[in-house]
Protein backbone atom coordinates (compact mmCIF):
# COMPACT_ATOMS: atom_id res chain seq x y z
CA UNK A 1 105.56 -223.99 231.20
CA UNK A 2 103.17 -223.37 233.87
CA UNK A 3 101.76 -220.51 232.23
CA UNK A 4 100.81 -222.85 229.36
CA UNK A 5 99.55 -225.09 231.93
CA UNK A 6 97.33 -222.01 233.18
CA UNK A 7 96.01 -221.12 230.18
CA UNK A 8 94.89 -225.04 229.41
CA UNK A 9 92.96 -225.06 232.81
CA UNK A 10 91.68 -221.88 231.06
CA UNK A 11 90.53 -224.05 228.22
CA UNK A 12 88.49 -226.46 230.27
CA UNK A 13 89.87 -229.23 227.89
CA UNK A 14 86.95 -231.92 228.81
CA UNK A 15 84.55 -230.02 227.62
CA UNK A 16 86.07 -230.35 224.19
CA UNK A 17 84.72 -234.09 223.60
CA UNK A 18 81.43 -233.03 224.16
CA UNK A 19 81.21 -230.11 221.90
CA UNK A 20 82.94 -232.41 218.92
CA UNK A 21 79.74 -234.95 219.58
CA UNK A 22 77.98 -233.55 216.57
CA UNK A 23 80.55 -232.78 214.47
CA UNK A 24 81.26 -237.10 214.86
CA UNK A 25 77.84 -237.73 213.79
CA UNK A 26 77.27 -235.75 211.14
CA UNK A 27 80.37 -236.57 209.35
CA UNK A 28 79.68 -240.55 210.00
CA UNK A 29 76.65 -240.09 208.61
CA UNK A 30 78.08 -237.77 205.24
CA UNK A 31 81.04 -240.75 204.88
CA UNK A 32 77.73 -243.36 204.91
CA UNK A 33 76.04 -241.70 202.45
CA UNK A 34 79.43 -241.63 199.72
CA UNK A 35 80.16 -237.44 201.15
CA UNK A 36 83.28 -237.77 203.28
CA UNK A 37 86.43 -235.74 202.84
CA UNK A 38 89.15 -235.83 205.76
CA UNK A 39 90.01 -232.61 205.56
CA UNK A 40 87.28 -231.11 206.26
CA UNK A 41 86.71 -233.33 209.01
CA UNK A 42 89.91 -231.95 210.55
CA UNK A 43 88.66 -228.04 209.97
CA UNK A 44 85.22 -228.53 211.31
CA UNK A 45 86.49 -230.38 214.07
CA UNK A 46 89.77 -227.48 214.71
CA UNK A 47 87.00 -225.22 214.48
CA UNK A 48 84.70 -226.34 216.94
CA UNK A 49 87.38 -227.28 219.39
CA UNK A 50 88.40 -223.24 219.06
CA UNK A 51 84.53 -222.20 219.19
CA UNK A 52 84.13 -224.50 223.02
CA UNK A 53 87.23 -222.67 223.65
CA UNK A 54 86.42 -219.34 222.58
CA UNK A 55 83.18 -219.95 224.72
CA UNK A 56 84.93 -221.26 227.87
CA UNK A 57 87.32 -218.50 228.08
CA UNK A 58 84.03 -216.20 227.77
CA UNK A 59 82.50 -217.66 230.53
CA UNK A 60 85.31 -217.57 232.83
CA UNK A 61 85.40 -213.97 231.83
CA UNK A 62 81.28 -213.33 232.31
CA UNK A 63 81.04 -215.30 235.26
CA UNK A 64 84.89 -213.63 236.81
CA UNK A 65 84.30 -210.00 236.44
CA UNK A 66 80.73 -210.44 237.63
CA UNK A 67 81.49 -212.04 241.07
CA UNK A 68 79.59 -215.21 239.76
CA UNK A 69 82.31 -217.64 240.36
CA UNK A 70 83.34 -217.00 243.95
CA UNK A 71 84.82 -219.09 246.78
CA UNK A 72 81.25 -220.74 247.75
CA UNK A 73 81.25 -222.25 244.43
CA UNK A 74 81.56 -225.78 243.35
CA UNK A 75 83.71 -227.12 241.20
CA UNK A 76 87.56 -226.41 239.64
CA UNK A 77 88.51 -223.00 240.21
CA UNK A 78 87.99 -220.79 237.22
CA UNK A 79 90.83 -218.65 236.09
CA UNK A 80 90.13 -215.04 236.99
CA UNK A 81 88.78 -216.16 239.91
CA UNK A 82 92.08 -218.16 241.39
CA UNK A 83 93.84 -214.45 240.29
CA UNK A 84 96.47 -216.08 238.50
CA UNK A 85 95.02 -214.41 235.11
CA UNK A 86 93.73 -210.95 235.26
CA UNK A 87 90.18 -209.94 233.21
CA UNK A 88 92.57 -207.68 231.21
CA UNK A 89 94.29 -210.78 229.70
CA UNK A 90 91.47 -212.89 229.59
CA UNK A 91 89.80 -210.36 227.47
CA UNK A 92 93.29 -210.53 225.09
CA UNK A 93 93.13 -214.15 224.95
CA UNK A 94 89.53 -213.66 223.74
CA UNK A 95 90.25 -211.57 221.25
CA UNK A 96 93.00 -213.62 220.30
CA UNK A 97 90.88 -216.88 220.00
CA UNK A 98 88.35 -214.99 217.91
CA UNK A 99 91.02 -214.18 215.20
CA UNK A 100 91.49 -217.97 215.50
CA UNK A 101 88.10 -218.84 215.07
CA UNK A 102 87.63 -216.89 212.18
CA UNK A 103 90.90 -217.95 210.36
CA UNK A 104 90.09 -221.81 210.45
CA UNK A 105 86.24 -220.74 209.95
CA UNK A 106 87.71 -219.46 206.32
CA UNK A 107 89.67 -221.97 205.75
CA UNK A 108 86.97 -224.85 206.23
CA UNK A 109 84.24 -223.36 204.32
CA UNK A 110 86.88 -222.52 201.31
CA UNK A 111 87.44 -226.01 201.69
CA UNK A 112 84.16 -227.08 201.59
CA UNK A 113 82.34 -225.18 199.19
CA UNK A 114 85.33 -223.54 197.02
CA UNK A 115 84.37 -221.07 194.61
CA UNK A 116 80.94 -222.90 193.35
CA UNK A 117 78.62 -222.69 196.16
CA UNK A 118 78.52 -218.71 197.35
CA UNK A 119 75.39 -218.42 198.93
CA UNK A 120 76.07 -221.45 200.78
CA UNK A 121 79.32 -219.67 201.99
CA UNK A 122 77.59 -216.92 202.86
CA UNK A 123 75.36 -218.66 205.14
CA UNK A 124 77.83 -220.48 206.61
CA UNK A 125 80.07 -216.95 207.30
CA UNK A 126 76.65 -215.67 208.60
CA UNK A 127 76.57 -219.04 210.87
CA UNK A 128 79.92 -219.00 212.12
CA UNK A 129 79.41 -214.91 213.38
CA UNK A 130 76.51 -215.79 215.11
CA UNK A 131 78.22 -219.19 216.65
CA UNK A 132 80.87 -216.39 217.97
CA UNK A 133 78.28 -214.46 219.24
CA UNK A 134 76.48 -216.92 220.99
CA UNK A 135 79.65 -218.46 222.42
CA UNK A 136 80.49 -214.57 223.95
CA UNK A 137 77.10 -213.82 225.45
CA UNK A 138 76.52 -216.94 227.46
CA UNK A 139 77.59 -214.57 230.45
CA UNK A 140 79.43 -211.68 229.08
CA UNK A 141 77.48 -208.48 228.96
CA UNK A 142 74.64 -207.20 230.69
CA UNK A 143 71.92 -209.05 228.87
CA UNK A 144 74.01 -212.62 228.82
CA UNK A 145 71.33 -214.90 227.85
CA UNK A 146 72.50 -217.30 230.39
CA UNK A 147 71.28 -215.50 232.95
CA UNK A 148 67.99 -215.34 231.62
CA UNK A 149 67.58 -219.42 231.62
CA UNK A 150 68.12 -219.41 227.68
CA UNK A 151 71.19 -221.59 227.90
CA UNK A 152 69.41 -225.19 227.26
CA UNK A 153 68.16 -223.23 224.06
CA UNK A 154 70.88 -222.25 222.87
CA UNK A 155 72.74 -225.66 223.54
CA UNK A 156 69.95 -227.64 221.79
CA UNK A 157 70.45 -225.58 218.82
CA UNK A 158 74.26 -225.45 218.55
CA UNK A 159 75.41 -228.72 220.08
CA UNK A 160 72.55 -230.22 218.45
CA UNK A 161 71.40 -229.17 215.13
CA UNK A 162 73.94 -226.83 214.56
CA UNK A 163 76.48 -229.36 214.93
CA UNK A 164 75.47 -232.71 213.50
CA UNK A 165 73.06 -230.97 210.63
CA UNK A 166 75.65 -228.13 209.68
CA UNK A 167 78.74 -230.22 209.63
CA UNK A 168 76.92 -232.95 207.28
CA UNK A 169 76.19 -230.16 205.14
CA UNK A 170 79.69 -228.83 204.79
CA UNK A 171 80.20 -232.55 203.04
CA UNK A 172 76.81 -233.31 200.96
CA UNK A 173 76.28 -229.85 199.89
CA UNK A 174 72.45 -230.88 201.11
CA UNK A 175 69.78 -231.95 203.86
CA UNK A 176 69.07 -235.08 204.39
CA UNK A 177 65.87 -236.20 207.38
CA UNK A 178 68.06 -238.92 209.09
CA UNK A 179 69.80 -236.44 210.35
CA UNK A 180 67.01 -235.47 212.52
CA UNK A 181 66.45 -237.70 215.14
CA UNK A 182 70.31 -237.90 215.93
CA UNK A 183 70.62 -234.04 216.48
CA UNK A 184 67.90 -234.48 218.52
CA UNK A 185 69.63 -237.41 220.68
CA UNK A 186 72.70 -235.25 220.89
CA UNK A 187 71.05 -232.12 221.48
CA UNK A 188 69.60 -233.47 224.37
CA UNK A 189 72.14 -235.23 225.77
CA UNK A 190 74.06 -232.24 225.84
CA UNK A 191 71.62 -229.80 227.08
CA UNK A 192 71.83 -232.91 230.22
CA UNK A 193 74.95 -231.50 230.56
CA UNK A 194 74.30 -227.97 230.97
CA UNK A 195 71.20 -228.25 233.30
CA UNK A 196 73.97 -230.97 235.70
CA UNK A 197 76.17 -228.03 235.68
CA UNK A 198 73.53 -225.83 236.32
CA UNK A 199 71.82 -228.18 239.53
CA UNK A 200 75.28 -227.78 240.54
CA UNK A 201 76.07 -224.56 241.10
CA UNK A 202 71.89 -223.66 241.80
CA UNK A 203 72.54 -221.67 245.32
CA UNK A 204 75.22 -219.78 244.23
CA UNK A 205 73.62 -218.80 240.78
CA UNK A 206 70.54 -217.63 243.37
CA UNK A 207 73.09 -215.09 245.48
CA UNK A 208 74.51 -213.84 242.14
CA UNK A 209 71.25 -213.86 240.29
CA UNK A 210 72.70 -215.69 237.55
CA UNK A 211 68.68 -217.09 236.85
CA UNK A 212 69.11 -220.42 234.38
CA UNK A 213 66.85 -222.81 234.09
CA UNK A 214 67.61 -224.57 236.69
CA UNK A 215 67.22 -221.70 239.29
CA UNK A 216 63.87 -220.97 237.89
CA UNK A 217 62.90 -224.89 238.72
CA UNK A 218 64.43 -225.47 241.30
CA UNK A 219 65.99 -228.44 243.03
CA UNK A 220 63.46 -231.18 242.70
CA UNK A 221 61.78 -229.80 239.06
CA UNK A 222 65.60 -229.65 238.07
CA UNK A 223 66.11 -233.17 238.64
CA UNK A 224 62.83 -234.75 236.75
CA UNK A 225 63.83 -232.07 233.85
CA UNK A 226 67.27 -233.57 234.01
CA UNK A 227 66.20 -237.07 234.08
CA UNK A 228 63.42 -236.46 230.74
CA UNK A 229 66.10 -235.09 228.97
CA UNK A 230 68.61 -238.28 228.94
CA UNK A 231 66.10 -240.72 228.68
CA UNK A 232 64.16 -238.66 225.90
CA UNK A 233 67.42 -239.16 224.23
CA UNK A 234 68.27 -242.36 225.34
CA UNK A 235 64.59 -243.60 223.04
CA UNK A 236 65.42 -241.29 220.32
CA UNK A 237 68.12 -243.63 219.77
CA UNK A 238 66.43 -246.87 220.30
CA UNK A 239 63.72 -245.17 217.46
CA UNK A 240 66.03 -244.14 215.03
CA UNK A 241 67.99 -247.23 215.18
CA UNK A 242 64.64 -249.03 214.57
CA UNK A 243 63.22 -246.90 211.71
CA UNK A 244 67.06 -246.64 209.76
CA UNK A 245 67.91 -250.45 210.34
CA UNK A 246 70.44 -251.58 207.99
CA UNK A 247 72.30 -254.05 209.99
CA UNK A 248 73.01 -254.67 213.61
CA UNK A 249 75.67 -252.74 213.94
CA UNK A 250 73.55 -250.07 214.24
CA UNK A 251 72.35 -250.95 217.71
CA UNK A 252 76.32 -250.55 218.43
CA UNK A 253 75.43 -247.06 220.81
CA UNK A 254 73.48 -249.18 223.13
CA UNK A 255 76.82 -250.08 224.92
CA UNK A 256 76.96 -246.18 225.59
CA UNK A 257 73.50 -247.08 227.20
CA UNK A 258 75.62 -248.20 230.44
CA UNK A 259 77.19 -245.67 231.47
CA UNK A 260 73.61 -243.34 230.85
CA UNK A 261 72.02 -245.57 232.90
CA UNK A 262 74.64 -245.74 235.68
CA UNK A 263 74.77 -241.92 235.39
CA UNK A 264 70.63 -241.94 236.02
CA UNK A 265 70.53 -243.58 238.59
CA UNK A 266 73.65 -241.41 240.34
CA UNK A 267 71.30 -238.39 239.48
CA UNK A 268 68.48 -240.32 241.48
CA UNK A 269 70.53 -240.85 244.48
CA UNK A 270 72.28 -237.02 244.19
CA UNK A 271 71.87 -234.71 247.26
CA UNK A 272 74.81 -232.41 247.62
CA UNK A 273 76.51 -230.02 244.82
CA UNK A 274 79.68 -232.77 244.68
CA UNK A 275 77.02 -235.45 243.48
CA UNK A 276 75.78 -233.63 240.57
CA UNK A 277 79.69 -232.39 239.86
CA UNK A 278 81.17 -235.84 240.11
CA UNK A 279 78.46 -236.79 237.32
CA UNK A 280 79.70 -233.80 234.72
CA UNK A 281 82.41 -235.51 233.14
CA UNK A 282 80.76 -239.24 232.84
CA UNK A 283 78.06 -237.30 231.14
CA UNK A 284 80.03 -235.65 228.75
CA UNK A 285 82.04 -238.52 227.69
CA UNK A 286 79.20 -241.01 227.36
CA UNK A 287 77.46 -238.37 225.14
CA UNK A 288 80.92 -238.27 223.16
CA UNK A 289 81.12 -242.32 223.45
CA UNK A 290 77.11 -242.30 222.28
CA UNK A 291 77.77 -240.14 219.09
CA UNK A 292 80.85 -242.00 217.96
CA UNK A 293 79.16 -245.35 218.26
CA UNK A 294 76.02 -244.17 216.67
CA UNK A 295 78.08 -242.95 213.70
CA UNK A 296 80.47 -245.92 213.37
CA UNK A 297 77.60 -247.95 213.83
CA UNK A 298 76.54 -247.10 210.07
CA UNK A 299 80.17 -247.08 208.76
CA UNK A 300 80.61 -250.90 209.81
């Protein structure tokens, strides 16, 4: 039992609601438009939850065996650092959670496209390798991207348009533009929660030369880049709901508005690494509570 309590730490399991922000959307959206089908709902959704894993045991791995996460750091105490798993089985659990990926990856694109649609399950193959990829080389390997200050990129892309654009597809079997501005509010909001991390741990990343984004700003650039990025989202919303106004019930995600603002002006106020920590996990879940009521907003 406690090892399976170990190896859930492992899994940093509330970072999971955040990474299934765009799968919400996008499959809101398909159900609007006449596209829905519950199970694959429950594959794309299985199969992100297994890619954040896959990624989180990755970099616990990256940032472990490189000396990144240390005692100075802030935060929950990642697995190979605490000792309690070794990078020997971290790397088998990795390998393990790949073989995962890739068996529910099958699954949901069989599901999905069947046997009528096989370039679109070749890109979507091609998608999901390079979704593993990504999710591996956040800090593993000499030339991790984020240690290079790519990470917001690479989070705009996947949590973003990746996510809400790829998962409507799986459904519609097309692209549709009012899918844009969404990915773009979810993007965003989840890139917010990267760069937080990031401000967090800023003077340890310096002494391990771990250089994102954030390190390359610095403290005070952090913080205005920070702030533009959740209210840039914040009136991507407020636009889209104006342009694709159906009924008021689309205005629903403002109440998720509350808890963004709260969080902004927490991020105002921040001056020590437990301020910006503290502020991770009301970030993620109003990004999760902003996607669900965007979504059911044009269900109701």
């Amino acid at each position: 039992m406690d090892r399976i309590k170990l190896w859930l730490s492992a899994f940093r399991l509330r970072t999971l609601p955040l990474s299934i922000s765009g799968i919400v959307v996008g499959s809101c959206f398909a159900a609007y438009n006449g596209f829905f089908d519950a199970i694959i709902l429950i594959l794309a959704l299985l199969v992100t939850v297994a890619l954040q894993i896959l990624s989180n045991l990755a970099n616990d791995y990256g940032d472990g065996i490189k000396g990144t996460d240390n005692d100075t750091r802030v935060g929950p105490m990642r697995a190979i650092q605490s000792g309690k798993i070794t990078p020997d089985q971290m790397f088998e659990g990795l390998k393990i959670n790949i073989l995962i990926v890739i068996l529910l990856t099958v699954l949901l694109i069989y599901n999905a496209f069947g046997h009528g649609y096989f370039l679109y399950s070749m890109f979507f193959f091609a998608l999901g390798a390079v979704s593993v990829f990504a999710a591996l080389k956040y800090t593993m390997g000499e030339s991790a991207y984020g240690y290079r200050g790519l990470g917001d990129v690479f989070v705009l892309i996947f949590f973003g348009f990746v996510s809400v654009v790829g998962s409507y597809f799986l459904f519609a079997k097309q692209l549709d533009h009012i899918l844009i501005l969404p990915s773009m509010a979810v993007g965003l909001l989840s890139v917010g929660v990267l760069n937080l991390n990031n401000m967090r741990d800023i003077e340890t990343d310096k002494v391990s030369n771990k250089i994102t984004l954030a390190v390359k700003l610095g403290k005070a650039k952090s913080r205005k880049y920070h702030l533009l990025l959740i209210i840039s989202a914040m009136v991507i919303g407020i636009v889209f709901g104006i342009l694709y106004y159906t009924s008021f019930w689309n205005f629903l995600f403002l109440f998720s508005y509350i808890p963004l603002l709260i969080h902004i002006k927490k991020i105002l106020n921040a001056r020590s690494s437990d301020d910006f920590d503290s502020q991770l996990k009301i970030l993620a879940l109003s990004t999760f509570l902003f996607s669900v009521l965007l979504g059911v907003g044009y269900i109701l």
